[in-house]
PDB file of N, CA and C in Angstrom:
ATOM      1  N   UNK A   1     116.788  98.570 107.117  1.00  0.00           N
ATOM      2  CA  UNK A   1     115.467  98.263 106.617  1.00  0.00           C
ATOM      3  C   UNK A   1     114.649  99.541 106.546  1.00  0.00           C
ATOM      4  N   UNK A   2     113.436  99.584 105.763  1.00  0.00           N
ATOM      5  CA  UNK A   2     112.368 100.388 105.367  1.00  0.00           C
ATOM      6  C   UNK A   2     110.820  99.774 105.181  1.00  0.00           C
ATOM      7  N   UNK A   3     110.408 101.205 105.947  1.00  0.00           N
ATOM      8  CA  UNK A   3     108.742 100.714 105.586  1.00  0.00           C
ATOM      9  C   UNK A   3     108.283 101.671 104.592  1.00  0.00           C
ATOM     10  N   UNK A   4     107.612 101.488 103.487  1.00  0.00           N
ATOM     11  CA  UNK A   4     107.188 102.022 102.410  1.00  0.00           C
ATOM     12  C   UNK A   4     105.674 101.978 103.105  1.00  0.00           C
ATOM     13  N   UNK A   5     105.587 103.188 102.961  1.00  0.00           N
ATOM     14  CA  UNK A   5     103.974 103.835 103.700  1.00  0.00           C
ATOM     15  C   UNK A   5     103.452 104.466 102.064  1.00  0.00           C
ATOM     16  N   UNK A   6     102.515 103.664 101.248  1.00  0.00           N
ATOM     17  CA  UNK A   6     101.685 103.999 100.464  1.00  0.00           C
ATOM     18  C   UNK A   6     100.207 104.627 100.738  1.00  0.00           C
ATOM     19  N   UNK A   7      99.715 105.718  99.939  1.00  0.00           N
ATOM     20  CA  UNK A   7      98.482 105.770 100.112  1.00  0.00           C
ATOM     21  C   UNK A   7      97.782 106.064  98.744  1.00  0.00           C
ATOM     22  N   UNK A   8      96.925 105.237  98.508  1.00  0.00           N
ATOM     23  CA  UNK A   8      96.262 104.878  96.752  1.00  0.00           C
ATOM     24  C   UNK A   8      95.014 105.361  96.829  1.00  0.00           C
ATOM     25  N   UNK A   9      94.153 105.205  95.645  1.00  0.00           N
ATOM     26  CA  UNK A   9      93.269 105.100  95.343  1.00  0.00           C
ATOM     27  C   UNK A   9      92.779 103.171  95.976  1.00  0.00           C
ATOM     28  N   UNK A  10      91.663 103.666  96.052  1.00  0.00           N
ATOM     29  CA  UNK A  10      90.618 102.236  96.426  1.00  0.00           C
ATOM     30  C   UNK A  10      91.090 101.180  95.169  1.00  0.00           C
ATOM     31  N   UNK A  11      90.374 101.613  94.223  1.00  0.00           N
ATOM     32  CA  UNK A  11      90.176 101.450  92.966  1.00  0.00           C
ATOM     33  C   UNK A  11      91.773 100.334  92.396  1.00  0.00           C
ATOM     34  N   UNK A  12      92.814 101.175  93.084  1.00  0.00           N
ATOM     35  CA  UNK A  12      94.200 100.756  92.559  1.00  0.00           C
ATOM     36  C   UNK A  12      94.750  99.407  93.463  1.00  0.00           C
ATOM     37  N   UNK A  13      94.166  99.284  94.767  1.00  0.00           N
ATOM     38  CA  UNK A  13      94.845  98.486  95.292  1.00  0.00           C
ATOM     39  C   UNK A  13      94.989  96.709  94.795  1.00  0.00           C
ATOM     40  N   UNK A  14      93.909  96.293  94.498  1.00  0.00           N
ATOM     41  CA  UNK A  14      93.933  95.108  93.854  1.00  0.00           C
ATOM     42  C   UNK A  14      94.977  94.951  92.983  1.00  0.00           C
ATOM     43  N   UNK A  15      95.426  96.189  92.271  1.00  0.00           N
ATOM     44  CA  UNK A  15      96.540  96.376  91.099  1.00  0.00           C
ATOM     45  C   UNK A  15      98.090  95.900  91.471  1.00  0.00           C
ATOM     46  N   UNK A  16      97.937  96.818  92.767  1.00  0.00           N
ATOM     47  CA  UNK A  16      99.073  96.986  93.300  1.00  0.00           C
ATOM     48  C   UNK A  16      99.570  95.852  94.133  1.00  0.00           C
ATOM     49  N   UNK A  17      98.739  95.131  94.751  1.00  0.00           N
ATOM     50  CA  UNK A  17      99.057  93.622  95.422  1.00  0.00           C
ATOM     51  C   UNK A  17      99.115  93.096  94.625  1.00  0.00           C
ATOM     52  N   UNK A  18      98.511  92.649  93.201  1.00  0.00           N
ATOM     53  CA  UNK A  18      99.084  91.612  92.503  1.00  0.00           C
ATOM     54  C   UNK A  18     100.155  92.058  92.042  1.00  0.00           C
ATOM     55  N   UNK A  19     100.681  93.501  91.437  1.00  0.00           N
ATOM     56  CA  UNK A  19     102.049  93.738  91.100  1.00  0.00           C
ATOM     57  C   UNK A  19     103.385  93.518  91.914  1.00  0.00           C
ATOM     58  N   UNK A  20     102.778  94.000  93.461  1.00  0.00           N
ATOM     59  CA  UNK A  20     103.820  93.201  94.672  1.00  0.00           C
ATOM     60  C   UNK A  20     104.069  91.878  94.427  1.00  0.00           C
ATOM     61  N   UNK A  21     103.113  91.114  94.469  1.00  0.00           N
ATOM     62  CA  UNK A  21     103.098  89.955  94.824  1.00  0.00           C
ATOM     63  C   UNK A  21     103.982  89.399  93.573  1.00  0.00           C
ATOM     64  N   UNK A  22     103.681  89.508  92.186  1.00  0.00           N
ATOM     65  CA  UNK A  22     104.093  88.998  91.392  1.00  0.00           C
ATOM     66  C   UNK A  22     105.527  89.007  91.493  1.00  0.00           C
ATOM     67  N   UNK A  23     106.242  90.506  91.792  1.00  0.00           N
ATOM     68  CA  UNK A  23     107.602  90.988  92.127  1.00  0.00           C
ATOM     69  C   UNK A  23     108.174  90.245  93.291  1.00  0.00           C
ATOM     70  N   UNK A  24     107.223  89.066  93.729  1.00  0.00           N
ATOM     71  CA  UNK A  24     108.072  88.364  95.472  1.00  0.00           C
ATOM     72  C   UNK A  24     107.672  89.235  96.436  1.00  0.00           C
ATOM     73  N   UNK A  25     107.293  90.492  96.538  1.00  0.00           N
ATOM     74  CA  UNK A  25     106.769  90.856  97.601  1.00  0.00           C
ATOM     75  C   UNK A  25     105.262  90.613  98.135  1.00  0.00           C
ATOM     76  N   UNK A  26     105.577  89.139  99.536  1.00  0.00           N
ATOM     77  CA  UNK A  26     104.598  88.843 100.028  1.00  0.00           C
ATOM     78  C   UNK A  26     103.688  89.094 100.797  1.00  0.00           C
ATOM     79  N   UNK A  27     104.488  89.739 101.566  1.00  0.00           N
ATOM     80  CA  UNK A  27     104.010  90.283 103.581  1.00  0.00           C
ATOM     81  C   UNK A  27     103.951  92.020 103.240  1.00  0.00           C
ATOM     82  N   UNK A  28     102.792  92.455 103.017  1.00  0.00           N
ATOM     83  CA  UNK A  28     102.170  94.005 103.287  1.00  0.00           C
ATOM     84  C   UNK A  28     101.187  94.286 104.085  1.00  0.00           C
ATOM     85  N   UNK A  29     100.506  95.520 104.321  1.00  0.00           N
ATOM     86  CA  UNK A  29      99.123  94.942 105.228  1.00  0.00           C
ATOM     87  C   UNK A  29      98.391  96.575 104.717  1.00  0.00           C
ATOM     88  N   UNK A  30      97.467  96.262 104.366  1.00  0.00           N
ATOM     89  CA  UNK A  30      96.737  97.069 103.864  1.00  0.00           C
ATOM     90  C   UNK A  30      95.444  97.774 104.776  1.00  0.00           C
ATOM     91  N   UNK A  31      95.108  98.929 104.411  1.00  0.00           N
ATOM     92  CA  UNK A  31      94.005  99.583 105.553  1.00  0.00           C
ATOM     93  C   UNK A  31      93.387 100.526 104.780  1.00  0.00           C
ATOM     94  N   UNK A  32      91.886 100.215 104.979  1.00  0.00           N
ATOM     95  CA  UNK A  32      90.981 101.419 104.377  1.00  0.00           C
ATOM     96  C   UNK A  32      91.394 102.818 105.380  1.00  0.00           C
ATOM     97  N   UNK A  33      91.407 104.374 104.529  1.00  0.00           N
ATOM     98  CA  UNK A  33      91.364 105.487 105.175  1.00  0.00           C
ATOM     99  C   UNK A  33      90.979 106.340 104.674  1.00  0.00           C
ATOM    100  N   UNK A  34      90.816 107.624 105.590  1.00  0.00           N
ATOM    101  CA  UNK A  34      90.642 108.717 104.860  1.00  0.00           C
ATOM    102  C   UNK A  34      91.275 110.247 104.402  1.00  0.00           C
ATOM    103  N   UNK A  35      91.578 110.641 103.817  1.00  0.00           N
ATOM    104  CA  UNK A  35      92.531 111.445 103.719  1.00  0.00           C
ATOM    105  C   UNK A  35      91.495 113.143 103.010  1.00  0.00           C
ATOM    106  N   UNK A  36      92.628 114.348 103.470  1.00  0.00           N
ATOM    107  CA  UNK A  36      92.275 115.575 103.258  1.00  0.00           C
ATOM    108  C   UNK A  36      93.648 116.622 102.519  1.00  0.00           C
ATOM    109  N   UNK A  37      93.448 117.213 101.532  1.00  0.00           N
ATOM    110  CA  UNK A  37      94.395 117.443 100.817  1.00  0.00           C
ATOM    111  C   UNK A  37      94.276 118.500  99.888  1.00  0.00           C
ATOM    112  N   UNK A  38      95.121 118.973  99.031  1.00  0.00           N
ATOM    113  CA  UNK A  38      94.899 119.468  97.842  1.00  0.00           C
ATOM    114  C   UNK A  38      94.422 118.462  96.465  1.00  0.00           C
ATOM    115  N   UNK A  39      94.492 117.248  96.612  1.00  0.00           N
ATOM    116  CA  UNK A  39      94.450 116.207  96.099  1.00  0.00           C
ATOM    117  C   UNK A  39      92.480 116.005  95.960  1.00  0.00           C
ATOM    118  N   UNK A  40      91.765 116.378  97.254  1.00  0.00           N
ATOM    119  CA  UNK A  40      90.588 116.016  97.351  1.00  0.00           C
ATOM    120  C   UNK A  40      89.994 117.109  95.881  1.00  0.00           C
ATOM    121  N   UNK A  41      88.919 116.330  95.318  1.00  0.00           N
ATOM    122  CA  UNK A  41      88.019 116.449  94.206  1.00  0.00           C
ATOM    123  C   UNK A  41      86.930 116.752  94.964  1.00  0.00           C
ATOM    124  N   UNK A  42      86.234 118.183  94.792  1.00  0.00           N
ATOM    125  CA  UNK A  42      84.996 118.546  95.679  1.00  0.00           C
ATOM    126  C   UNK A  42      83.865 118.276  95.023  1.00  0.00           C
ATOM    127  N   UNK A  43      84.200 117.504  93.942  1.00  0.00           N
ATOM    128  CA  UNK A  43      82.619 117.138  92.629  1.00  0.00           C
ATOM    129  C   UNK A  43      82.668 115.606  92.651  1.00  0.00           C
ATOM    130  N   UNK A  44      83.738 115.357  93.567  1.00  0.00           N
ATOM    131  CA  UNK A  44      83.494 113.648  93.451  1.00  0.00           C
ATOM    132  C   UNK A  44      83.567 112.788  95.244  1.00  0.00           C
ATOM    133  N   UNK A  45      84.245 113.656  96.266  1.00  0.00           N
ATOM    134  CA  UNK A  45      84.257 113.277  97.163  1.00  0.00           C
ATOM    135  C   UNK A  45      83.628 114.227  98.343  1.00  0.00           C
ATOM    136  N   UNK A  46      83.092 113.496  98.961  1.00  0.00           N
ATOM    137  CA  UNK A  46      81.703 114.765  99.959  1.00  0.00           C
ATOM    138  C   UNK A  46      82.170 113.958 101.631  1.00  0.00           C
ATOM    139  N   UNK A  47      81.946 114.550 102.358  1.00  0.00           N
ATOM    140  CA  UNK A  47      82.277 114.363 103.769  1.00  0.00           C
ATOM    141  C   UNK A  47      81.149 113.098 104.009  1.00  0.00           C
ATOM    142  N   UNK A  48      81.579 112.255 105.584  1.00  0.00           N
ATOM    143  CA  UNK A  48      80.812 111.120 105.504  1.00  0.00           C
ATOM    144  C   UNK A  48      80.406 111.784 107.090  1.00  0.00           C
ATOM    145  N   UNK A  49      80.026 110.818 107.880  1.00  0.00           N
ATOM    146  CA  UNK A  49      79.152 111.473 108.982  1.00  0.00           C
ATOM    147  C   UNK A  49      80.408 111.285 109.767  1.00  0.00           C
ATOM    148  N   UNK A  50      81.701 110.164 109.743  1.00  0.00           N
ATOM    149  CA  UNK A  50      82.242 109.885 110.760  1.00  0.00           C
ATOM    150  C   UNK A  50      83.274 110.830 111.062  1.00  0.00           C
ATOM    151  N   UNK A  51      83.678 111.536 109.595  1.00  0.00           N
ATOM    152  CA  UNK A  51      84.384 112.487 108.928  1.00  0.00           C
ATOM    153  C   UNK A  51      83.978 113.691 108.589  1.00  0.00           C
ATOM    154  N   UNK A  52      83.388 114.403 109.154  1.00  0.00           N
ATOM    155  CA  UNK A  52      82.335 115.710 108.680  1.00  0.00           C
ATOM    156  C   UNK A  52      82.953 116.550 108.314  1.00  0.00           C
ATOM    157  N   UNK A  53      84.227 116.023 107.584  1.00  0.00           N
ATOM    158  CA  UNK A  53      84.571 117.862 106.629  1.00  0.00           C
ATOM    159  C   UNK A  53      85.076 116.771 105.386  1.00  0.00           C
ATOM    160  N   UNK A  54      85.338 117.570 103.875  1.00  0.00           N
ATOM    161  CA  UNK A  54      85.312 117.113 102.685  1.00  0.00           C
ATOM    162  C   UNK A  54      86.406 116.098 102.545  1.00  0.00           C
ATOM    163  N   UNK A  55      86.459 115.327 102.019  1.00  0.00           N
ATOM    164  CA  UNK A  55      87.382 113.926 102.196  1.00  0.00           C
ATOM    165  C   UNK A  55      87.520 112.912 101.220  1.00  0.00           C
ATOM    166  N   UNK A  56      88.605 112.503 100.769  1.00  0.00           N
ATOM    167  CA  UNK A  56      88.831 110.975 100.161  1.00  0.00           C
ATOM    168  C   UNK A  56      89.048 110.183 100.806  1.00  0.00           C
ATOM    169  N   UNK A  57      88.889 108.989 100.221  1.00  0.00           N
ATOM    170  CA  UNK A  57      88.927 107.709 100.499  1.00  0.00           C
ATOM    171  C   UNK A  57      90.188 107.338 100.176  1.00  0.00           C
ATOM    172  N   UNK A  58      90.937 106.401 100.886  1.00  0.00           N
ATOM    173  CA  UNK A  58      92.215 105.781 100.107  1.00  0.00           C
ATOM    174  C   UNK A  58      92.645 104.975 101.178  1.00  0.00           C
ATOM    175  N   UNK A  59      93.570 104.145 100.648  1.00  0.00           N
ATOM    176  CA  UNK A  59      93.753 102.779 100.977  1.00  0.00           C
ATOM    177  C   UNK A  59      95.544 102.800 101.477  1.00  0.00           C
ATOM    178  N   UNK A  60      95.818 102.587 102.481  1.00  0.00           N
ATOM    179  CA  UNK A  60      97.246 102.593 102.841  1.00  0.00           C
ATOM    180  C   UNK A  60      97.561 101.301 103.174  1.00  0.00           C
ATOM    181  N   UNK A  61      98.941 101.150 102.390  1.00  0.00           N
ATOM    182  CA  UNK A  61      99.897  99.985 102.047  1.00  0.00           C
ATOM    183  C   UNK A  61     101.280 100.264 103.026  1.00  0.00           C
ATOM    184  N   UNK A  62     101.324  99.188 103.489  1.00  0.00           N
ATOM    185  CA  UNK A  62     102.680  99.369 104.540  1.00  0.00           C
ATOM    186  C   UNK A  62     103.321  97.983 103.939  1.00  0.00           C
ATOM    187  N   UNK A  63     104.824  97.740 104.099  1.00  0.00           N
ATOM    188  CA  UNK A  63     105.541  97.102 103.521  1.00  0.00           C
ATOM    189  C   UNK A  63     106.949  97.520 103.807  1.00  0.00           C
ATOM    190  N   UNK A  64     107.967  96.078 104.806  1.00  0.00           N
ATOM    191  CA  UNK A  64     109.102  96.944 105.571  1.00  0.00           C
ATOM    192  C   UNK A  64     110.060  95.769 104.452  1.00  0.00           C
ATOM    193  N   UNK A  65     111.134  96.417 103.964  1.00  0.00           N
ATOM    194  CA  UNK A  65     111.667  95.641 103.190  1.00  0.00           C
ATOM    195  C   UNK A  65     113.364  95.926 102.977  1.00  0.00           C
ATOM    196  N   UNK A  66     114.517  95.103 102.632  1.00  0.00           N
ATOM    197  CA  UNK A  66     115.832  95.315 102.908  1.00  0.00           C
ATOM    198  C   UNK A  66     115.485  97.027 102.083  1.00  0.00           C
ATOM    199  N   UNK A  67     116.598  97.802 102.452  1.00  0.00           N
ATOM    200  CA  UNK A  67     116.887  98.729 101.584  1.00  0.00           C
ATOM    201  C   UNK A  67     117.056  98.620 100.584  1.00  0.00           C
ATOM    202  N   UNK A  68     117.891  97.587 100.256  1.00  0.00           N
ATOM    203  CA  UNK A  68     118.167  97.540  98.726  1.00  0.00           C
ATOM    204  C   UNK A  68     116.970  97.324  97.709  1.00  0.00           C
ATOM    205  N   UNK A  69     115.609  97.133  98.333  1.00  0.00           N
ATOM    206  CA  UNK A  69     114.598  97.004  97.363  1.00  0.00           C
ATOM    207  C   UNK A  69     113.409  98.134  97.703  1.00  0.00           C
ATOM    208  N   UNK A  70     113.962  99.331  98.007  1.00  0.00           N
ATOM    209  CA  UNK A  70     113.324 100.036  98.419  1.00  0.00           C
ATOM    210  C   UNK A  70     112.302 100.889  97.018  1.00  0.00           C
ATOM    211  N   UNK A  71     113.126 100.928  95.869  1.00  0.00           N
ATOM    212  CA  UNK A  71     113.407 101.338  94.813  1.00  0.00           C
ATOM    213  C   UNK A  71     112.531 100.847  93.961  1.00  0.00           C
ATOM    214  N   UNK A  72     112.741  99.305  94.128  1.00  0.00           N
ATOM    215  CA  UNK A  72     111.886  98.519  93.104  1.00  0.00           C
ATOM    216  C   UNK A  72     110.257  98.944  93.511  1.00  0.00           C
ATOM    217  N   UNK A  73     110.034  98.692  94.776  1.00  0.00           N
ATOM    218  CA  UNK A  73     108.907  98.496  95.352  1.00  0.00           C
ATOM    219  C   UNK A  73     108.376  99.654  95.089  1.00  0.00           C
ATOM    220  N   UNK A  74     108.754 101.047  95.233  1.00  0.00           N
ATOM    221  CA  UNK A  74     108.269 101.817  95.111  1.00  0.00           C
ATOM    222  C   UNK A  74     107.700 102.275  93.446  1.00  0.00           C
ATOM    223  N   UNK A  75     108.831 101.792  92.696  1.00  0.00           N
ATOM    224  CA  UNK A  75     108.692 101.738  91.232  1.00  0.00           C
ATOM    225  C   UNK A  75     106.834 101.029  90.716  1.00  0.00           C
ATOM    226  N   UNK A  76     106.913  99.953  91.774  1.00  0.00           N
ATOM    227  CA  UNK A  76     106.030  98.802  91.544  1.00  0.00           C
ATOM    228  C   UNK A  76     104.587  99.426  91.709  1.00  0.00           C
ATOM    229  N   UNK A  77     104.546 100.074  92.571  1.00  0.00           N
ATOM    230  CA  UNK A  77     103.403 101.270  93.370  1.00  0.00           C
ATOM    231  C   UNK A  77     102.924 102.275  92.527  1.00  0.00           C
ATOM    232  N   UNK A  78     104.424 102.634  92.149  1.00  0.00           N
ATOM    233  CA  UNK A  78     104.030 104.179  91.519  1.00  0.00           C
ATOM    234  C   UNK A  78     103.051 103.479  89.908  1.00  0.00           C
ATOM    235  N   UNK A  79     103.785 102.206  89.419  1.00  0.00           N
ATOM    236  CA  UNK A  79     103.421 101.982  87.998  1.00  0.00           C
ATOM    237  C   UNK A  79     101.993 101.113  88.064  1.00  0.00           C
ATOM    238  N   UNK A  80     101.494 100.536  89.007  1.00  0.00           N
ATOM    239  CA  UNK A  80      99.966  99.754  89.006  1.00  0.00           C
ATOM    240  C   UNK A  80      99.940 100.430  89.709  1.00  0.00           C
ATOM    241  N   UNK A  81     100.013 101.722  90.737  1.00  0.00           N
ATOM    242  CA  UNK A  81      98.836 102.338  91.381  1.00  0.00           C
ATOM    243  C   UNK A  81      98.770 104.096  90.657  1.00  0.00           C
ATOM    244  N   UNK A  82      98.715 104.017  89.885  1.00  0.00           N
ATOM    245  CA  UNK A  82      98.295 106.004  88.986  1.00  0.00           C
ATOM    246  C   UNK A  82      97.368 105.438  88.185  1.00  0.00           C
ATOM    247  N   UNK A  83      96.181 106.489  87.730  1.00  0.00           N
ATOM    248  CA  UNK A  83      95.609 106.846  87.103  1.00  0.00           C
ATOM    249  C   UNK A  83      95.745 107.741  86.074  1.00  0.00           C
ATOM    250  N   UNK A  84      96.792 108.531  87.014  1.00  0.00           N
ATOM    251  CA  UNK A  84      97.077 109.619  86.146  1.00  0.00           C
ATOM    252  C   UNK A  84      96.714 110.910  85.559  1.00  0.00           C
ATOM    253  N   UNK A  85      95.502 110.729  87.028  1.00  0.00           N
ATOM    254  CA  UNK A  85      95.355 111.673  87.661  1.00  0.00           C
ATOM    255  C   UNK A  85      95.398 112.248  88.782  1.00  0.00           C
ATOM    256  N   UNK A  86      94.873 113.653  89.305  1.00  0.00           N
ATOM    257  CA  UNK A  86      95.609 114.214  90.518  1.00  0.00           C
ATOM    258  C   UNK A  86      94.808 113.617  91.822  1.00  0.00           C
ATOM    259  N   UNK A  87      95.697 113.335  92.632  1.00  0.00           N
ATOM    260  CA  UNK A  87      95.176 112.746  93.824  1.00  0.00           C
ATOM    261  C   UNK A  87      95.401 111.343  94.032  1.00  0.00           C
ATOM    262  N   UNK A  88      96.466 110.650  93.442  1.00  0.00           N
ATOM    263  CA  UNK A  88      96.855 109.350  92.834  1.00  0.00           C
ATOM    264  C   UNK A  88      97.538 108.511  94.365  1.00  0.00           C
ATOM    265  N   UNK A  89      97.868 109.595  94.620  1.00  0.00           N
ATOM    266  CA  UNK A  89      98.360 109.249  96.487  1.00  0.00           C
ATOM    267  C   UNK A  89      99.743 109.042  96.433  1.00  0.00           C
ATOM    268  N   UNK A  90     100.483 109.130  97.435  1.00  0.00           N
ATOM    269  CA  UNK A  90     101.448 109.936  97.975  1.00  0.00           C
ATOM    270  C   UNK A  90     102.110 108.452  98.451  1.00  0.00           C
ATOM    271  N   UNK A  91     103.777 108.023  98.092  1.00  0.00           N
ATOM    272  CA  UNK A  91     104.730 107.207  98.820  1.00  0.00           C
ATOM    273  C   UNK A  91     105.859 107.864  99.883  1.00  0.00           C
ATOM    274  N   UNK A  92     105.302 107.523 101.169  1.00  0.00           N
ATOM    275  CA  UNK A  92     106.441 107.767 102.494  1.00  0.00           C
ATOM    276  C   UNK A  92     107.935 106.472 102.590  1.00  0.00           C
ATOM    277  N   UNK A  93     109.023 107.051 102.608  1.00  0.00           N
ATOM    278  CA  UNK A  93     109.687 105.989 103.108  1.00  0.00           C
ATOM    279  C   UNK A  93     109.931 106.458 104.718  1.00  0.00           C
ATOM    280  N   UNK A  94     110.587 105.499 105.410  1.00  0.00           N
ATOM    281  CA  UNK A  94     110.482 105.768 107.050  1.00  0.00           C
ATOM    282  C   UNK A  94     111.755 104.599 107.447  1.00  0.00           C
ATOM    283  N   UNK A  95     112.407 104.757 108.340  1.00  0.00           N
ATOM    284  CA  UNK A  95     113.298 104.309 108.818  1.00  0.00           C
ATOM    285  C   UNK A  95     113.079 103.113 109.565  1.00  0.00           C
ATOM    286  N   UNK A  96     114.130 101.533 109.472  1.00  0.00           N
ATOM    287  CA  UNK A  96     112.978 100.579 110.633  1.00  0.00           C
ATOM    288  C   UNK A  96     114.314 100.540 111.093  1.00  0.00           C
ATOM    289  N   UNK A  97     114.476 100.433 112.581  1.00  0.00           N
ATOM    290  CA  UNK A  97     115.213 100.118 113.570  1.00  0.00           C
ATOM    291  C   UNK A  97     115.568  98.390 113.611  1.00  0.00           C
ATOM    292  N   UNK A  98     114.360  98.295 113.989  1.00  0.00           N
ATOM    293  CA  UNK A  98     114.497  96.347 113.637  1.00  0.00           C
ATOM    294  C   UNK A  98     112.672  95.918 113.824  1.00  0.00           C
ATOM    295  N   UNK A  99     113.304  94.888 113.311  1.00  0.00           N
ATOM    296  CA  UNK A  99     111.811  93.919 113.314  1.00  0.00           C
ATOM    297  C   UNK A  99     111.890  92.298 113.819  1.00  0.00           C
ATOM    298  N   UNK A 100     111.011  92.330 114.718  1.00  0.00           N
ATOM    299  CA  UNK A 100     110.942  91.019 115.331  1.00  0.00           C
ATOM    300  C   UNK A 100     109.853  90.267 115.048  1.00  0.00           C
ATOM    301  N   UNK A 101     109.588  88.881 114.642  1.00  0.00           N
ATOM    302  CA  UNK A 101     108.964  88.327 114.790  1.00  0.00           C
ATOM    303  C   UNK A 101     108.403  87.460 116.079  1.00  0.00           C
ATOM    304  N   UNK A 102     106.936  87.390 116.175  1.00  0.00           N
ATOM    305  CA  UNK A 102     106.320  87.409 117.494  1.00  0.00           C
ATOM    306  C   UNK A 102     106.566  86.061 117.483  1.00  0.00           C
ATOM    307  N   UNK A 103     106.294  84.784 116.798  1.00  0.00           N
ATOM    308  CA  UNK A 103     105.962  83.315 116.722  1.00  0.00           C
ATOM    309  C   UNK A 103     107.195  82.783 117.275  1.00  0.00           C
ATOM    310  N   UNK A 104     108.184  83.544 116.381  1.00  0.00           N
ATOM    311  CA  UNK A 104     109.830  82.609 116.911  1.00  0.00           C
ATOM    312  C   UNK A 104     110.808  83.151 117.047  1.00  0.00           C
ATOM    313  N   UNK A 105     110.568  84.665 117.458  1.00  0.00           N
ATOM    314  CA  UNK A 105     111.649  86.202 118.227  1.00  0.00           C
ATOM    315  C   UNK A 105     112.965  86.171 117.600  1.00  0.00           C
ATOM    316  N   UNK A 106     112.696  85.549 115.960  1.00  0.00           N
ATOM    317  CA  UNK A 106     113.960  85.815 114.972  1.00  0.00           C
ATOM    318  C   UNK A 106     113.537  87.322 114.848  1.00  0.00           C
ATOM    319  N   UNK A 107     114.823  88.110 114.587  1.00  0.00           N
ATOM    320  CA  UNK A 107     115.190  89.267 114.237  1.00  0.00           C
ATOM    321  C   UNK A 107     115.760  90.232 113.076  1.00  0.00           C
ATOM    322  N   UNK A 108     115.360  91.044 112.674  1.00  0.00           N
ATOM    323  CA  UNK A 108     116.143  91.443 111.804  1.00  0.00           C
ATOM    324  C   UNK A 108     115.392  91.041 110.153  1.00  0.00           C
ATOM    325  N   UNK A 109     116.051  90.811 109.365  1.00  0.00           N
ATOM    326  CA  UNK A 109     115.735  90.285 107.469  1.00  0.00           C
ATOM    327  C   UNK A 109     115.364  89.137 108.159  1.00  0.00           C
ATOM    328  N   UNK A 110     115.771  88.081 108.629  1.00  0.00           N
ATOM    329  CA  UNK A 110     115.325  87.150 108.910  1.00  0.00           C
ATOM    330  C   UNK A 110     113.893  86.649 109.243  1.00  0.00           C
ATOM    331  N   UNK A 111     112.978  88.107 110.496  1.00  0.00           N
ATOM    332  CA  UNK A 111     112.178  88.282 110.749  1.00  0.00           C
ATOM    333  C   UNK A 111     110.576  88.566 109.139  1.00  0.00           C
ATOM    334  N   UNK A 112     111.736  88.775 108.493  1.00  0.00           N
ATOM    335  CA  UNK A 112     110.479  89.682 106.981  1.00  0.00           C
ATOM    336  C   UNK A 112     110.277  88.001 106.723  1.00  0.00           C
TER     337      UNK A 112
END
């Protein structure tokens, strides 16, 4: 298994959950953040008080899924979340050991 660690634009995420979703991918979990980069725009993004040096905004998508659809998903991301322009945000893949579910301590694909 894999967790696909997305990080978007604000703007894109609505895009990108309905493009998951439509594709069968149900279970993601999404989180406002902030990010610092070559990516940051110094005429459009300005430091906030909590964050006091120059900064974007962006939205990270997590999503642990068989390997074999590691590909699609990411496809799915890259195509409803660009603008197409720079700073469009960045896809991590990451290794999952296993996954348990808390409700009924099934394991494994079973657990997704």
């Amino acid at each position: 298994m894999k967790e696909v660690k997305a990080f978007i634009r604000p703007i894109k995420a609505s895009d990108v959950h309905q493009a998951l979703k439509l594709n069968g991918y149900c279970c993601m979990s999404f989180s406002e953040c902030e990010g610092t980069g070559l990516y940051t725009d110094p005429t459009e993004n300005f430091p906030t008080l909590r964050f006091p040096f120059l900064h974007c905004p962006m939205v990270k998508i997590e999503i642990v899924c068989p390997d074999k659809e590691v590909e699609s998903v990411v496809e799915i991301i890259q195509k409803s979340g660009t603008t197409g322009k720079r700073g469009d945000g960045i896809i991590c893949i990451m290794e999952v050991d296993e996954v348990y579910k808390v409700r009924n301590k099934s394991k494994g694909i079973d657990a997704l």
